[in-house]
Protein backbone atom coordinates (compact mmCIF):
# COMPACT_ATOMS: atom_id res chain seq x y z
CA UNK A 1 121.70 -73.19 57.26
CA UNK A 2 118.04 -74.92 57.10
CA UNK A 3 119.37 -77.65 59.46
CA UNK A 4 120.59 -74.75 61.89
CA UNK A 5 116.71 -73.39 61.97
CA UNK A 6 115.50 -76.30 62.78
CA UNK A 7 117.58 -76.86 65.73
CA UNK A 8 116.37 -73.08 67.16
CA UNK A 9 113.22 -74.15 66.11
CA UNK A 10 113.29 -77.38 68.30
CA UNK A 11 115.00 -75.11 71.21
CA UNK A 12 112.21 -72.70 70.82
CA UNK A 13 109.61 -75.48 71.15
CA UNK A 14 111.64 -76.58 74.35
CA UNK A 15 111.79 -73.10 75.98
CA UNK A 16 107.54 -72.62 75.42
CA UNK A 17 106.95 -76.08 76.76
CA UNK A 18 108.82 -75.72 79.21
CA UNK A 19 107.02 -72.38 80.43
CA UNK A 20 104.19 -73.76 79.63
CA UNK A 21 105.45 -76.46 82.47
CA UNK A 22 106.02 -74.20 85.18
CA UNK A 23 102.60 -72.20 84.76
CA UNK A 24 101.07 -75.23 85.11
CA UNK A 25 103.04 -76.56 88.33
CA UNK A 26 102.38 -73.06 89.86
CA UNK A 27 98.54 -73.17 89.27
CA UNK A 28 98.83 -76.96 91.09
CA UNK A 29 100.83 -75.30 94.13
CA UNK A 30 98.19 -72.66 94.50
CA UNK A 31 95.39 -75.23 94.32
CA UNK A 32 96.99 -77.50 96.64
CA UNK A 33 98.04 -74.45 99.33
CA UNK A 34 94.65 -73.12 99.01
CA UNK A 35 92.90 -77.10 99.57
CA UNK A 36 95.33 -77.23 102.27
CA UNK A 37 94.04 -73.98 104.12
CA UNK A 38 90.69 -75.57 103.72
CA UNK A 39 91.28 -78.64 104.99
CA UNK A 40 92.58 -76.85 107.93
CA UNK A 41 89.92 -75.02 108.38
CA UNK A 42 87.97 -78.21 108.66
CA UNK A 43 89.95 -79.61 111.08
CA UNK A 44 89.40 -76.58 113.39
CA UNK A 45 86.15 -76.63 113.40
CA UNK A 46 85.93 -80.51 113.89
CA UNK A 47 88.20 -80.10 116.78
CA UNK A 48 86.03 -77.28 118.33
CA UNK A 49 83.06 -80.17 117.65
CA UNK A 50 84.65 -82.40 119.36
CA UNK A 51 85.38 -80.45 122.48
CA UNK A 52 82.01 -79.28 122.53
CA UNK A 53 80.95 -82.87 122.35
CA UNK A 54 82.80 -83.95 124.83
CA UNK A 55 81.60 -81.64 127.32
CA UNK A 56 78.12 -82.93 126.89
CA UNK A 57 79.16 -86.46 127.07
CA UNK A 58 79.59 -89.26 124.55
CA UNK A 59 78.13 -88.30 121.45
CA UNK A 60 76.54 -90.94 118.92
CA UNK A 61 77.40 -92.17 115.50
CA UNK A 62 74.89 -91.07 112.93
CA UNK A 63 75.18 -93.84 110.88
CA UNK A 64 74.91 -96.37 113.59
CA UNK A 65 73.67 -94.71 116.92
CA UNK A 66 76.28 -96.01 118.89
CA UNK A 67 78.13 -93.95 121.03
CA UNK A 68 81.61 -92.53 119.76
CA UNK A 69 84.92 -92.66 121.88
CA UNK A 70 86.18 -89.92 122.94
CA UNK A 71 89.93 -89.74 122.87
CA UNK A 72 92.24 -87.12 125.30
């Protein structure tokens, strides 16, 4: 009988890891989605830059001062 405890015990253990598991993959999804949505967000705006830029002409590296391309 001790030997079939054991083996629910060990199932048990199984079942709360694996929970434990899919908590932990959902908080991961939900960071990633949400980084995601940021990093689109970034994009927009560099996009909108970058239009803005190009109206004005070529614009200039700040690291360098040399102008940046411009691609269409």
């Amino acid at each position: 009988m001790e030997e079939y405890q054991g083996v629910g015990k060990s199932l048990w253990d199984l079942v709360e890891g694996q929970e434990r598991n899919m908590a932990q993959l959902e908080r991961i999804g939900a960071t990633m989605e949400q980084r995601w949505s940021l990093k689109g967000e970034v994009g927009k705006e560099e996009s909108r830059n970058d239009m803005e830029g190009s109206k004005d002409g070529p614009r200039e590296s700040q690291e360098e001062g040399t102008p940046l391309s411009v691609s269409c």
